[in-house]
N, C-alpha and C. Protein backbone atom coordinates (compact mmCIF):
# COMPACT_ATOMS: atom_id res chain seq x y z
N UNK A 1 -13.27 168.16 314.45
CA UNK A 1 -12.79 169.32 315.08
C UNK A 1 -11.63 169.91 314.26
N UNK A 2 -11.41 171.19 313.96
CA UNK A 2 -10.58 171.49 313.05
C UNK A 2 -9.44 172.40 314.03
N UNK A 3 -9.04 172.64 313.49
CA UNK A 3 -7.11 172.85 314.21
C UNK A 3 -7.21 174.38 314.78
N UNK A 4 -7.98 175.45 314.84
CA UNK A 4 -8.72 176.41 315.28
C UNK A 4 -9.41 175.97 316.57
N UNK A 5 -10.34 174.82 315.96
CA UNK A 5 -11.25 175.05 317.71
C UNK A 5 -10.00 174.34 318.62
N UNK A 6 -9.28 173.55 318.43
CA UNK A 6 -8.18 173.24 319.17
C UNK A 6 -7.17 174.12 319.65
N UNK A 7 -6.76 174.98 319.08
CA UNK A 7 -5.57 175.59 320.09
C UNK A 7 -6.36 176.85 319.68
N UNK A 8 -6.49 177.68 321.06
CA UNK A 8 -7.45 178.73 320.86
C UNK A 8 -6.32 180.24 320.59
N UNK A 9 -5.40 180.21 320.61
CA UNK A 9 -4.19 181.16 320.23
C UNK A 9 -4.87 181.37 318.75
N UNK A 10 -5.08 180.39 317.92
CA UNK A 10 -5.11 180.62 316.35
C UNK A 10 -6.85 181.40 315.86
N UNK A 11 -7.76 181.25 317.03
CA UNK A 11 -8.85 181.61 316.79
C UNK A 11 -8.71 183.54 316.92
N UNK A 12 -8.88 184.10 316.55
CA UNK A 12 -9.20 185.55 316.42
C UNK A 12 -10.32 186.04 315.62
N UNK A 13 -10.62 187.65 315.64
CA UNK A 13 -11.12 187.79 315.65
C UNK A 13 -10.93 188.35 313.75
N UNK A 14 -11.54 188.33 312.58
CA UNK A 14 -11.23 189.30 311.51
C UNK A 14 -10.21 189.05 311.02
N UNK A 15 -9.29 190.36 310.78
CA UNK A 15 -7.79 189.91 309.74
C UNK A 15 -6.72 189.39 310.59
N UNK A 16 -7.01 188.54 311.96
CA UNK A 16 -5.67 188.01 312.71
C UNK A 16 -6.02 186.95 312.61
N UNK A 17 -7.11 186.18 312.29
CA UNK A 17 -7.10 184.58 312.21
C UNK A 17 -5.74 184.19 310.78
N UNK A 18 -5.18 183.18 311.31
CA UNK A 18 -4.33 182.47 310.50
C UNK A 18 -4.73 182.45 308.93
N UNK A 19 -5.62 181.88 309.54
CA UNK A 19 -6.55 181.08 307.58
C UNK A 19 -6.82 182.06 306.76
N UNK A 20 -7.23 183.49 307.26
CA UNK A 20 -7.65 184.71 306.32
C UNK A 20 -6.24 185.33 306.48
N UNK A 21 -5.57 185.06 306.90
CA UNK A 21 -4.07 185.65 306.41
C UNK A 21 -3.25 184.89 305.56
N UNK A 22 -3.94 183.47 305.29
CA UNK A 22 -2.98 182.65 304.37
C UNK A 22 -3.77 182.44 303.11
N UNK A 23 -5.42 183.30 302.92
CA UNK A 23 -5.87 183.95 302.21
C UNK A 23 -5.30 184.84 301.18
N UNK A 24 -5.61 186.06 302.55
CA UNK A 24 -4.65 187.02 301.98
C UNK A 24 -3.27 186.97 301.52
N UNK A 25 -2.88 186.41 302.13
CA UNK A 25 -1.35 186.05 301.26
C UNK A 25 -1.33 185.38 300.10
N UNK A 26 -2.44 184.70 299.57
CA UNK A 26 -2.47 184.07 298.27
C UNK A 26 -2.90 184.43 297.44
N UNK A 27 -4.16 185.60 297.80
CA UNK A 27 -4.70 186.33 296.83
C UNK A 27 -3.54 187.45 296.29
N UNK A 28 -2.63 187.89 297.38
CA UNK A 28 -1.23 189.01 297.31
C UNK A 28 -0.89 188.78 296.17
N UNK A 29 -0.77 186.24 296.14
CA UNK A 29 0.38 185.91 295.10
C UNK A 29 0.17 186.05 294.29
N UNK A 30 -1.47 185.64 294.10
CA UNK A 30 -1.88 185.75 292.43
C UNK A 30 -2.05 187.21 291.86
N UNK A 31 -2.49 188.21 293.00
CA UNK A 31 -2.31 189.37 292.13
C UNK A 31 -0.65 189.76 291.39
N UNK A 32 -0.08 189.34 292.19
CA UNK A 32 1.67 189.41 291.79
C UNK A 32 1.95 188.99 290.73
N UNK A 33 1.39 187.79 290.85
CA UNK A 33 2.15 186.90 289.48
C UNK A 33 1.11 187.51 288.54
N UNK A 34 -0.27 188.29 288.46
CA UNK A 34 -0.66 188.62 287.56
C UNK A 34 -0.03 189.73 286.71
N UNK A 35 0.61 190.90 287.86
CA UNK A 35 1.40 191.96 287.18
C UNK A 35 2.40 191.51 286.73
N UNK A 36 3.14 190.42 287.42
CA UNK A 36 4.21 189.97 286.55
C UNK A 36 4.25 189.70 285.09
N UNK A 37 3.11 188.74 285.21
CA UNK A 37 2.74 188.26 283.60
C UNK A 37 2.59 189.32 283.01
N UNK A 38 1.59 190.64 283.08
CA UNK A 38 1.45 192.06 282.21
C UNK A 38 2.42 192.38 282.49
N UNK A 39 3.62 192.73 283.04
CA UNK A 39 5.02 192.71 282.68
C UNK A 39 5.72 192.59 281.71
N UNK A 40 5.67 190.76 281.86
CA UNK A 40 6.16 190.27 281.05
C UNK A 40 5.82 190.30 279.75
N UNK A 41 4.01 190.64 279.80
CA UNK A 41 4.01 190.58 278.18
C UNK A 41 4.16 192.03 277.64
N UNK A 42 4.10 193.27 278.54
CA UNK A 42 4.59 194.19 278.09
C UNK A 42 6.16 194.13 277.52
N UNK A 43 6.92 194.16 278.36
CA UNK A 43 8.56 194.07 278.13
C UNK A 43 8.52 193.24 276.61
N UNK A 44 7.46 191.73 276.28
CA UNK A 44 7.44 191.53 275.15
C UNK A 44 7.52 192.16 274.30
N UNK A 45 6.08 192.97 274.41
CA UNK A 45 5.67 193.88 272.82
C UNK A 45 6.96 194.93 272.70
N UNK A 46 7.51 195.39 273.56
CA UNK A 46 8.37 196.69 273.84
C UNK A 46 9.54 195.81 273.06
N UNK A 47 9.98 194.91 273.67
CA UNK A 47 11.42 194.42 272.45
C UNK A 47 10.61 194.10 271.04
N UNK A 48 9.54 193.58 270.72
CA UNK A 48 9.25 193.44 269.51
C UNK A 48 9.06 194.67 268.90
N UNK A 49 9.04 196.01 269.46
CA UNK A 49 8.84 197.71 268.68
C UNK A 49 10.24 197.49 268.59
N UNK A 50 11.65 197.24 269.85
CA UNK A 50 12.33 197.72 268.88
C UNK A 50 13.29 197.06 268.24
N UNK A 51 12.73 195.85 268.19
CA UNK A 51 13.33 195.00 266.81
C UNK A 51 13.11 195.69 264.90
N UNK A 52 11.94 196.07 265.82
CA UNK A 52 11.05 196.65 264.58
C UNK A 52 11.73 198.03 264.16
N UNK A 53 12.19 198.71 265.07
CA UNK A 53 12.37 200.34 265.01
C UNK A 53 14.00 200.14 264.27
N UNK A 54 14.56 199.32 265.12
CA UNK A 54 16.20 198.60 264.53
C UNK A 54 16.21 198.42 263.30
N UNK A 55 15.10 197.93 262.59
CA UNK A 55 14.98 197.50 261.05
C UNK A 55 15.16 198.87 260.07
N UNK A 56 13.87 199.94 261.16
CA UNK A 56 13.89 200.40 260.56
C UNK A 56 14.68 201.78 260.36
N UNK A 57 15.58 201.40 261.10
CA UNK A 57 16.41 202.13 261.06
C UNK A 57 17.78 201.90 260.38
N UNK A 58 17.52 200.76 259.91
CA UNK A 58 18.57 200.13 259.16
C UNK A 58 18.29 200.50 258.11
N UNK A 59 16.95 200.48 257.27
CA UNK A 59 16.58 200.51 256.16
C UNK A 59 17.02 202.05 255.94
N UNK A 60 16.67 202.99 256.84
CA UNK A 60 16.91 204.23 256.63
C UNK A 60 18.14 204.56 256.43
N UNK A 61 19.22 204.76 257.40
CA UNK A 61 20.66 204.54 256.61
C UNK A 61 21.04 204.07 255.99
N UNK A 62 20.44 203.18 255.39
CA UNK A 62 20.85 202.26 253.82
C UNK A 62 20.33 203.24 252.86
N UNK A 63 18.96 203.75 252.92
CA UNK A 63 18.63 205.06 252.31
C UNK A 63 19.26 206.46 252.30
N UNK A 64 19.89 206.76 252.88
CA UNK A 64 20.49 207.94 253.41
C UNK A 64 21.70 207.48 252.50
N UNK A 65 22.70 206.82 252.66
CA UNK A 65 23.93 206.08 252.08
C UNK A 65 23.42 206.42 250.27
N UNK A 66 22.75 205.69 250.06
CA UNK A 66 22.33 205.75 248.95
C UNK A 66 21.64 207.06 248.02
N UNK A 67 20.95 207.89 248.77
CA UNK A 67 20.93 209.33 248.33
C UNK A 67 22.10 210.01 248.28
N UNK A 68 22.56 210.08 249.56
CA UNK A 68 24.12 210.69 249.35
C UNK A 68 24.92 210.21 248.19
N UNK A 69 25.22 208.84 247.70
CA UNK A 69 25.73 208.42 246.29
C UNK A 69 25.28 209.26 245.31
N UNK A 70 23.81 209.28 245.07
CA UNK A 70 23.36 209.84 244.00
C UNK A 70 23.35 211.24 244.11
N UNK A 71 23.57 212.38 245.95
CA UNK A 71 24.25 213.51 245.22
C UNK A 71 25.70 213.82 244.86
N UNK A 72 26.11 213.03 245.19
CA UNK A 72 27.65 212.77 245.03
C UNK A 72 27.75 212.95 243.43
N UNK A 73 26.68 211.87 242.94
CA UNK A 73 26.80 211.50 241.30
C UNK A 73 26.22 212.94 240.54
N UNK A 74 25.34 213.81 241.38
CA UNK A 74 24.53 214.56 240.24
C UNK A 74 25.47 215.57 240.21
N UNK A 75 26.31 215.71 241.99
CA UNK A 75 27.52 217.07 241.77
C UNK A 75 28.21 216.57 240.82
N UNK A 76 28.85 215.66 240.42
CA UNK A 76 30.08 215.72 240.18
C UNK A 76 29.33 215.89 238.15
N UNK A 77 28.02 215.22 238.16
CA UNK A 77 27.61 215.01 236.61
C UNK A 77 27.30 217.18 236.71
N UNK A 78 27.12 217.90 236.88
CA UNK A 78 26.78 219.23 237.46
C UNK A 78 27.99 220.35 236.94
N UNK A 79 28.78 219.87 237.93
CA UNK A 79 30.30 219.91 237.52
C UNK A 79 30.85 220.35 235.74
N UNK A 80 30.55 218.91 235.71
CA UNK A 80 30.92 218.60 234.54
C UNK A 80 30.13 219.13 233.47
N UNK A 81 28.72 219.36 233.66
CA UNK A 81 28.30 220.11 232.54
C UNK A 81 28.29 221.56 232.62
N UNK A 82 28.68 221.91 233.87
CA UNK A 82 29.34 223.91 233.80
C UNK A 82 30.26 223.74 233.21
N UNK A 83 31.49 222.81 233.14
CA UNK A 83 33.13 222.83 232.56
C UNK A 83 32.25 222.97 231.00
N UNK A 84 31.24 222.29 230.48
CA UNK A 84 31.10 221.90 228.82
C UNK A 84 30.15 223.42 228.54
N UNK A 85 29.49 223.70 229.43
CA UNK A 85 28.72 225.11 229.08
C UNK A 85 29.84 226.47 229.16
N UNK A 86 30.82 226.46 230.02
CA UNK A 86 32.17 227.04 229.60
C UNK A 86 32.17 227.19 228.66
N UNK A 87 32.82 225.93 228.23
CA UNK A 87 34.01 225.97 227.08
C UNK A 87 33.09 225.74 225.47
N UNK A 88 32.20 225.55 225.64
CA UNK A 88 30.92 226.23 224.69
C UNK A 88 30.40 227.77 224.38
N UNK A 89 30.50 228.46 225.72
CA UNK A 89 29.88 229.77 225.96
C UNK A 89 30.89 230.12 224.89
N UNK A 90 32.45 229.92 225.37
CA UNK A 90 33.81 230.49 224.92
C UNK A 90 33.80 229.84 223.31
N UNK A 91 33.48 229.25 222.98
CA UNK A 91 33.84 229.05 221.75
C UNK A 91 32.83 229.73 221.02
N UNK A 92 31.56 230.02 221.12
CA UNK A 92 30.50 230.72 220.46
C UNK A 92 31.11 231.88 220.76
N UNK A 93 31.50 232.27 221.41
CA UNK A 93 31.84 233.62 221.62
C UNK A 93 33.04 234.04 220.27
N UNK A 94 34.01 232.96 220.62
CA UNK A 94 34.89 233.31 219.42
C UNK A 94 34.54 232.87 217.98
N UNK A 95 33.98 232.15 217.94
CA UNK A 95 33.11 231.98 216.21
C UNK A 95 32.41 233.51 215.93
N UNK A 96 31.64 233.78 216.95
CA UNK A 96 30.73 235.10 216.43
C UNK A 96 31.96 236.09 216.74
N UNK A 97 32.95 236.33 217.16
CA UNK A 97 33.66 237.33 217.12
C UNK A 97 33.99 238.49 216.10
N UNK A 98 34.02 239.85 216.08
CA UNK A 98 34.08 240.31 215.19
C UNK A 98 35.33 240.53 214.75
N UNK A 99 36.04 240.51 214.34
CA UNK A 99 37.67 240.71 214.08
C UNK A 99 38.19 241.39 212.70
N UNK A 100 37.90 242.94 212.95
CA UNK A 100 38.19 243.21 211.48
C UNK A 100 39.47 244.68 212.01
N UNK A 101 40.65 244.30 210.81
CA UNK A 101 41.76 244.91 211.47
C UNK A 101 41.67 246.48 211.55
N UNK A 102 42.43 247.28 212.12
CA UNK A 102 41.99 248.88 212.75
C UNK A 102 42.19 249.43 211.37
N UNK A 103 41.36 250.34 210.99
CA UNK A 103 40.99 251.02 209.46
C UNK A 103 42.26 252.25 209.91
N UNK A 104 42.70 252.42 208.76
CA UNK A 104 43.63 253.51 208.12
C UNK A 104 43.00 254.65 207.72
N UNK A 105 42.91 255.77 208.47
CA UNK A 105 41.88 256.91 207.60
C UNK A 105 42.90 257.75 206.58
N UNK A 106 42.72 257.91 205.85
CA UNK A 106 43.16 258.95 204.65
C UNK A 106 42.66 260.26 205.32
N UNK A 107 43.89 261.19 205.76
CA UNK A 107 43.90 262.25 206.20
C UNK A 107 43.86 263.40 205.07
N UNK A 108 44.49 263.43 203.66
CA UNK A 108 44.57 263.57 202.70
C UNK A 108 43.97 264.91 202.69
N UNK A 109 42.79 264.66 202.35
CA UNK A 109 41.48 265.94 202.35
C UNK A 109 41.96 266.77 203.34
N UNK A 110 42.06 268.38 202.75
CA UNK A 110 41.83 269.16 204.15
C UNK A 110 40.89 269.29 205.01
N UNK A 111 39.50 269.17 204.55
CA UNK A 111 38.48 269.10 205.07
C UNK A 111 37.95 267.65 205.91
N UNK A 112 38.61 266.70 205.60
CA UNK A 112 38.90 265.53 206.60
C UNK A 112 39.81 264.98 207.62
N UNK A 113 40.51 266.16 208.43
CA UNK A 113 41.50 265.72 209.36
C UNK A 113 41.20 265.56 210.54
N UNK A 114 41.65 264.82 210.61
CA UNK A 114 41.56 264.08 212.31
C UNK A 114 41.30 265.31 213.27
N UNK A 115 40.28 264.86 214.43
CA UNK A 115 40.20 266.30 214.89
C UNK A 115 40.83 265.42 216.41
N UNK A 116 41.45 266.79 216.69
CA UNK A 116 42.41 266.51 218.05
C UNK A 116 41.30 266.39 219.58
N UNK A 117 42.18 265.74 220.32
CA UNK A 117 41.48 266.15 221.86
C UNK A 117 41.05 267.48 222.05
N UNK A 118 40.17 267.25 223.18
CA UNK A 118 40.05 268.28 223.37
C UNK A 118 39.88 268.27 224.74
N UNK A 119 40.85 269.63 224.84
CA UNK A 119 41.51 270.07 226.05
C UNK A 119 40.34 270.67 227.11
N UNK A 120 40.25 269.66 228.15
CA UNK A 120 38.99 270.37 229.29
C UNK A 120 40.03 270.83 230.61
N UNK A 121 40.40 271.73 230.45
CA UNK A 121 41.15 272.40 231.72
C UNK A 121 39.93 273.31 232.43
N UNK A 122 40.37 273.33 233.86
CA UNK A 122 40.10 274.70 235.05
C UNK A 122 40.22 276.22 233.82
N UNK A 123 39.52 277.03 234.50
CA UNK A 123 39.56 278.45 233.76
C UNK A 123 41.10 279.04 234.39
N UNK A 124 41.53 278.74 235.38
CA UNK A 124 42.54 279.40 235.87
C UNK A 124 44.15 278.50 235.95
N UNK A 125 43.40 276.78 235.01
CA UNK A 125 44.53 276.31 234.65
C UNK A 125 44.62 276.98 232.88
N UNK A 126 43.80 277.40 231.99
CA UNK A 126 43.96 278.04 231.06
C UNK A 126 45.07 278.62 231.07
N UNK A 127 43.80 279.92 232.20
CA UNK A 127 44.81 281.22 232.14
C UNK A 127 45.91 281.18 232.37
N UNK A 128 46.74 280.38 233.43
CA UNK A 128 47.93 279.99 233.54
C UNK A 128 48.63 279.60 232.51
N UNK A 129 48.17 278.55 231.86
CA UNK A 129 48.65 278.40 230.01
C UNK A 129 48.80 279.33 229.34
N UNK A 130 48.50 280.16 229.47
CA UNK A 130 47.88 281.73 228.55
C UNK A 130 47.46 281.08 227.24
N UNK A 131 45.94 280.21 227.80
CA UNK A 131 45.50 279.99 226.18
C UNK A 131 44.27 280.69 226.15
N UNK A 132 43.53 281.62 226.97
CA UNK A 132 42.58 282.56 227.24
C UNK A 132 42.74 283.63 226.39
N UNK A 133 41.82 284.44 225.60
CA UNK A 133 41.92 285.22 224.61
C UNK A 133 41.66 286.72 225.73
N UNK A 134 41.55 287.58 224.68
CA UNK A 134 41.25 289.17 226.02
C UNK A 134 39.45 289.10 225.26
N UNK A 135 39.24 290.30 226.60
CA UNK A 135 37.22 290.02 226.60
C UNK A 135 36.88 290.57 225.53
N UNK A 136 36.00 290.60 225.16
CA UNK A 136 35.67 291.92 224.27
C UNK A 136 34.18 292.12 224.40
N UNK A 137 34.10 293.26 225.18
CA UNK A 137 32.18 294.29 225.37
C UNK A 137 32.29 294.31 224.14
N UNK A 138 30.35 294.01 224.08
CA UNK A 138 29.39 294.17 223.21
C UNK A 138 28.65 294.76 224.09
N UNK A 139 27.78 296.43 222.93
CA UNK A 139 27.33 296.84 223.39
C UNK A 139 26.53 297.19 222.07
N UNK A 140 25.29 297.87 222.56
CA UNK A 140 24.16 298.07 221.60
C UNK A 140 24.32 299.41 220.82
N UNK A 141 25.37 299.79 221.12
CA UNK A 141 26.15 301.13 220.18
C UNK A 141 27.05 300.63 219.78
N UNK A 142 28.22 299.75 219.62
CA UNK A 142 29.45 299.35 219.05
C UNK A 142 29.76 298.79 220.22
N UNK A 143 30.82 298.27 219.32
CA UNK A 143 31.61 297.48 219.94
C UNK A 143 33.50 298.25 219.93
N UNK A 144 33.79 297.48 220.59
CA UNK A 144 35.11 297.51 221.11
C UNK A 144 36.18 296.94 221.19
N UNK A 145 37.10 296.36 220.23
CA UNK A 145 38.06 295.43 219.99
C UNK A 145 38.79 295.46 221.48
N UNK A 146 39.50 296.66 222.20
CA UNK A 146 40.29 296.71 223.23
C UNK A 146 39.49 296.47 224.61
N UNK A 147 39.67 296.01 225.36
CA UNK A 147 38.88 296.28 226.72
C UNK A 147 38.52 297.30 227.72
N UNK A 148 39.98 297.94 227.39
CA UNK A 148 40.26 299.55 228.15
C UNK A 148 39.75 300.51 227.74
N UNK A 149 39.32 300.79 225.87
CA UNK A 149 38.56 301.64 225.58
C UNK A 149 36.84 301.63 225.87
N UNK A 150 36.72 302.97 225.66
CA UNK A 150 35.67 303.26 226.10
C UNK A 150 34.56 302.44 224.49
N UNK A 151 33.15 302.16 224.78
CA UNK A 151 32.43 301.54 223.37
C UNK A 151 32.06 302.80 222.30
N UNK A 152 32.46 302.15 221.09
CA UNK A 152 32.48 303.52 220.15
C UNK A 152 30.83 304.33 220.35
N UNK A 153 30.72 305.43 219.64
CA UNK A 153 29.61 306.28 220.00
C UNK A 153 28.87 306.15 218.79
């Protein structure tokens, strides 16, 4: 006789009998402890990425560190060869320089004298100068030295 047909409180009907609830409660456990375990071996793989990611992130700022050195090295080598292309440009410059002292002209000749500025004034800064000559009509009968006379006939 088993412990059911004896005390009839424990006999029911479906999901209130004892025994299929201490079933169900065990099947609960093992599903539990099953997610636990995929848990657990998740949370595994997840610290082993970022052990992994840590590395590589180490490696990378060790890279980074190290490029930066070498632009550090190419400015400063950069630098230094504008200062030498300078002071190269400048010295070719003064080797090819032409340097020949200001010539003396022999004014001497009348027909070779220095010819002066020349004066670009306003017409009415001239005239103010009085360096303006008087008009003189031309006409297809004579001409006319004075302005006021009439053109010869």
């Amino acid at each position: 006789m088993s412990i059911t047909d004896r005390i009839p409180a424990l006999r029911g009907s479906g999901s209130r009998r004892a025994v299929d609830k201490v079933e169900q409660l065990r099947d609960e456990n093992r599903r539990l402890l099953t997610i636990t375990h995929r848990a657990g071996d998740h949370v595994a793989l997840l610290e082993r990425d970022l052990t992994e990611a840590r590395a590589h992130q180490a490696a990378a700022e060790e890279l980074v560190v190290q490029l930066q050195a070498d632009v550090d090295d190419r400015t400063k080598e950069r630098d230094q060869l504008a200062a030498e292309n300078t002071r190269l440009r400048a010295e070719l410059a003064n080797r090819d320089a032409v340097t020949v002292p200001p010539m003396e002209r022999d004014t001497s000749n009348g027909a070779d004298q220095a010819t002066a500025p020349i004066d670009v004034r306003s017409l009415r800064e001239a005239a103010a100068a009085g360096l303006l000559s008087p008009v003189i009509r031309i006409s297809a009968k004579g001409a006319s030295a004075d302005p006021g006379l009439p053109p010869a006939a």
